[in-house]
PDB file of N, CA and C in Angstrom:
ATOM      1  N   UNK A   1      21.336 -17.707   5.225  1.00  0.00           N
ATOM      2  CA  UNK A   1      20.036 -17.075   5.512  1.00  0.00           C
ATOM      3  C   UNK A   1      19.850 -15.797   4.681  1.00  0.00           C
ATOM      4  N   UNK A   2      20.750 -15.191   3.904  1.00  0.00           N
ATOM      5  CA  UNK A   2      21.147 -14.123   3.350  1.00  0.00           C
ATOM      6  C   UNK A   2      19.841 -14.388   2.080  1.00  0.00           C
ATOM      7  N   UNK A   3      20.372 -15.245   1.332  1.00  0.00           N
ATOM      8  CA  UNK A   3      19.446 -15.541   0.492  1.00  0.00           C
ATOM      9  C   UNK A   3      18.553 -15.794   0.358  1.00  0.00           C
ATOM     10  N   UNK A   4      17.668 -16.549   1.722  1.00  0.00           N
ATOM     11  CA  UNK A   4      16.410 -16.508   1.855  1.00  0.00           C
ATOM     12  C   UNK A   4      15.928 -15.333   2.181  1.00  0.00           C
ATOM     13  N   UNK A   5      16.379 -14.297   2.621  1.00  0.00           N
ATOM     14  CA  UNK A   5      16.032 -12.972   3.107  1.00  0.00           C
ATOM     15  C   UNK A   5      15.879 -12.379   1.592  1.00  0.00           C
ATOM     16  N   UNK A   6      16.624 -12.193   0.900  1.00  0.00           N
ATOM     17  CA  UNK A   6      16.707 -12.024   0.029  1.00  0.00           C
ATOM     18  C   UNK A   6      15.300 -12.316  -1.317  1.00  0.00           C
ATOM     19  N   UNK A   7      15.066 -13.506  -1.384  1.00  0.00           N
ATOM     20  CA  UNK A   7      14.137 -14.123  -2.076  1.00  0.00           C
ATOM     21  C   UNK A   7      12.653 -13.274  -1.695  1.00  0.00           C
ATOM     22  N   UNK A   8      12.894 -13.933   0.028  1.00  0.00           N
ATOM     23  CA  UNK A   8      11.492 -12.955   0.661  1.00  0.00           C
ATOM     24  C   UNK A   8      10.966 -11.663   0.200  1.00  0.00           C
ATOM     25  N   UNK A   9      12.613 -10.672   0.050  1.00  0.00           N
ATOM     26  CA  UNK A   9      12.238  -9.435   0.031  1.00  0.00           C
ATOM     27  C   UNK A   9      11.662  -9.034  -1.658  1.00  0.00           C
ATOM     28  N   UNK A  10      12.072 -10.202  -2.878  1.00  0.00           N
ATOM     29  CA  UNK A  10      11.815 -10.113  -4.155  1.00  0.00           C
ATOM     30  C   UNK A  10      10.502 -10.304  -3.955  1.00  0.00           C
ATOM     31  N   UNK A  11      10.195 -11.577  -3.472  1.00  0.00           N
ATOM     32  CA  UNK A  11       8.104 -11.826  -3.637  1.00  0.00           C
ATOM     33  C   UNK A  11       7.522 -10.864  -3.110  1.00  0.00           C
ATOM     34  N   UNK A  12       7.961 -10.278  -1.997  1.00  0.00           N
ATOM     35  CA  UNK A  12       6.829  -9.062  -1.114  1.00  0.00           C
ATOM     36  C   UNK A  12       7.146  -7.859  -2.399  1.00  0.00           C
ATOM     37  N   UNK A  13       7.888  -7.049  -2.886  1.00  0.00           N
ATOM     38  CA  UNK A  13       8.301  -6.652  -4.167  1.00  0.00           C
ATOM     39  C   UNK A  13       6.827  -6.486  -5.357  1.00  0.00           C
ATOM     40  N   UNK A  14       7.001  -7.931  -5.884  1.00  0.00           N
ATOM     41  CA  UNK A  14       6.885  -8.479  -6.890  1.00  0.00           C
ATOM     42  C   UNK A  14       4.694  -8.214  -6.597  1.00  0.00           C
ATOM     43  N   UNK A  15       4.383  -8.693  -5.318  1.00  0.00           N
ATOM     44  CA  UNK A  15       3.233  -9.128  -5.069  1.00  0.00           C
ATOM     45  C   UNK A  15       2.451  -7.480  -4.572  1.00  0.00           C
ATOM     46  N   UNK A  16       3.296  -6.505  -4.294  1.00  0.00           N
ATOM     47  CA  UNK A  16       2.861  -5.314  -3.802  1.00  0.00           C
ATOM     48  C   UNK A  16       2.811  -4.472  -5.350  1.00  0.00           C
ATOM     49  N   UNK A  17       3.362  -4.826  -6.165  1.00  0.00           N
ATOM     50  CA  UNK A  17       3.933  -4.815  -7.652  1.00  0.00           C
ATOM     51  C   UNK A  17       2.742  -4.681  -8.260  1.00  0.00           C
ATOM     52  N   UNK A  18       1.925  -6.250  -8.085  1.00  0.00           N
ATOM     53  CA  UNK A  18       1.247  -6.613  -8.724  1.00  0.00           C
ATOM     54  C   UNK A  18      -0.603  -6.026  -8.350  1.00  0.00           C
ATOM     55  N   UNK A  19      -0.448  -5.923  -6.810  1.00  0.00           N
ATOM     56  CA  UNK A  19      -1.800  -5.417  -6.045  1.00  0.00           C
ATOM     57  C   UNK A  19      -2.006  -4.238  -6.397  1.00  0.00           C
ATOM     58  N   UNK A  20      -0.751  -3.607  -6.764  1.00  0.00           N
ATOM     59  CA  UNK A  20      -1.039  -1.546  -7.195  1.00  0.00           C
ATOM     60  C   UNK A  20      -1.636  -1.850  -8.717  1.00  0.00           C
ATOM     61  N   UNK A  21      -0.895  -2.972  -9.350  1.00  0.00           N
ATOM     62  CA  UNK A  21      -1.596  -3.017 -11.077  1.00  0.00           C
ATOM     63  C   UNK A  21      -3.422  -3.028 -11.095  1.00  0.00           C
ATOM     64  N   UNK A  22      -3.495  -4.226 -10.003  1.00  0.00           N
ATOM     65  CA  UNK A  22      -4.665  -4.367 -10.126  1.00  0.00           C
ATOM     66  C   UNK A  22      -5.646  -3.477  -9.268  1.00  0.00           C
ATOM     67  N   UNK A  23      -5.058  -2.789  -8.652  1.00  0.00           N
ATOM     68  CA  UNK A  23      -5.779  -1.814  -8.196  1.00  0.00           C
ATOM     69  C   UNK A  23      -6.404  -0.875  -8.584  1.00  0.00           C
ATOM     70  N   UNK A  24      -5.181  -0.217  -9.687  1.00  0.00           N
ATOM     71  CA  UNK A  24      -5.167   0.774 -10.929  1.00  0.00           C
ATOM     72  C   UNK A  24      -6.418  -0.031 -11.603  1.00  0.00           C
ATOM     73  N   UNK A  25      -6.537  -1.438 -11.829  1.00  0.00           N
ATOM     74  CA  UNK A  25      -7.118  -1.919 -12.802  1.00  0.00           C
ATOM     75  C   UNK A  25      -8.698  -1.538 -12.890  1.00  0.00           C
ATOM     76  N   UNK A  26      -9.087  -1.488 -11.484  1.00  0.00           N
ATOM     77  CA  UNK A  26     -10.788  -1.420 -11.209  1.00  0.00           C
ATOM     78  C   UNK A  26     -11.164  -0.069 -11.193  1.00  0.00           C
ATOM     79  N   UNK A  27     -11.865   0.400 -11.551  1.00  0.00           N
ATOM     80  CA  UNK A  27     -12.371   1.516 -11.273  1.00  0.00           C
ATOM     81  C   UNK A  27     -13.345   1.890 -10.213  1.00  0.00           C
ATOM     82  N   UNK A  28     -13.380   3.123  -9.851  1.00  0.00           N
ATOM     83  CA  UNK A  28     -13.332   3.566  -8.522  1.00  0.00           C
ATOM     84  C   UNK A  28     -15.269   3.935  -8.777  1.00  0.00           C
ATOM     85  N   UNK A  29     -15.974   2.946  -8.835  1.00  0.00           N
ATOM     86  CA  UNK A  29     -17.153   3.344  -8.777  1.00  0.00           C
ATOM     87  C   UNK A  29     -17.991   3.683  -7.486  1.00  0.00           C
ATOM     88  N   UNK A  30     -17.299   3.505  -6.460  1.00  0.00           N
ATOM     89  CA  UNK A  30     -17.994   3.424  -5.028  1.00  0.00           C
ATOM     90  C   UNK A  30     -17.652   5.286  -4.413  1.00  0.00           C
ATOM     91  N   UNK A  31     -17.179   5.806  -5.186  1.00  0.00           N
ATOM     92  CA  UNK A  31     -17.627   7.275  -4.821  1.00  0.00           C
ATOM     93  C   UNK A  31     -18.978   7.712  -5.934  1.00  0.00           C
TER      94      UNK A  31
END
């Protein structure tokens, strides 16, 4: 189970990773 824990904790990682890129990506026109 080690390794599936493991895997889990790479995608949540990887996908919180990726939501800050694209976050950065848009610009903040709604102020």
């Amino acid at each position: 189970m080690e390794g599936l824990n493991i895997v889990i904790i790479i995608a949540v990682l990887l996908f919180v990773r990726l939501g800050i890129r694209l976050f950065k990506n848009y610009p903040r026109s709604e102020d």
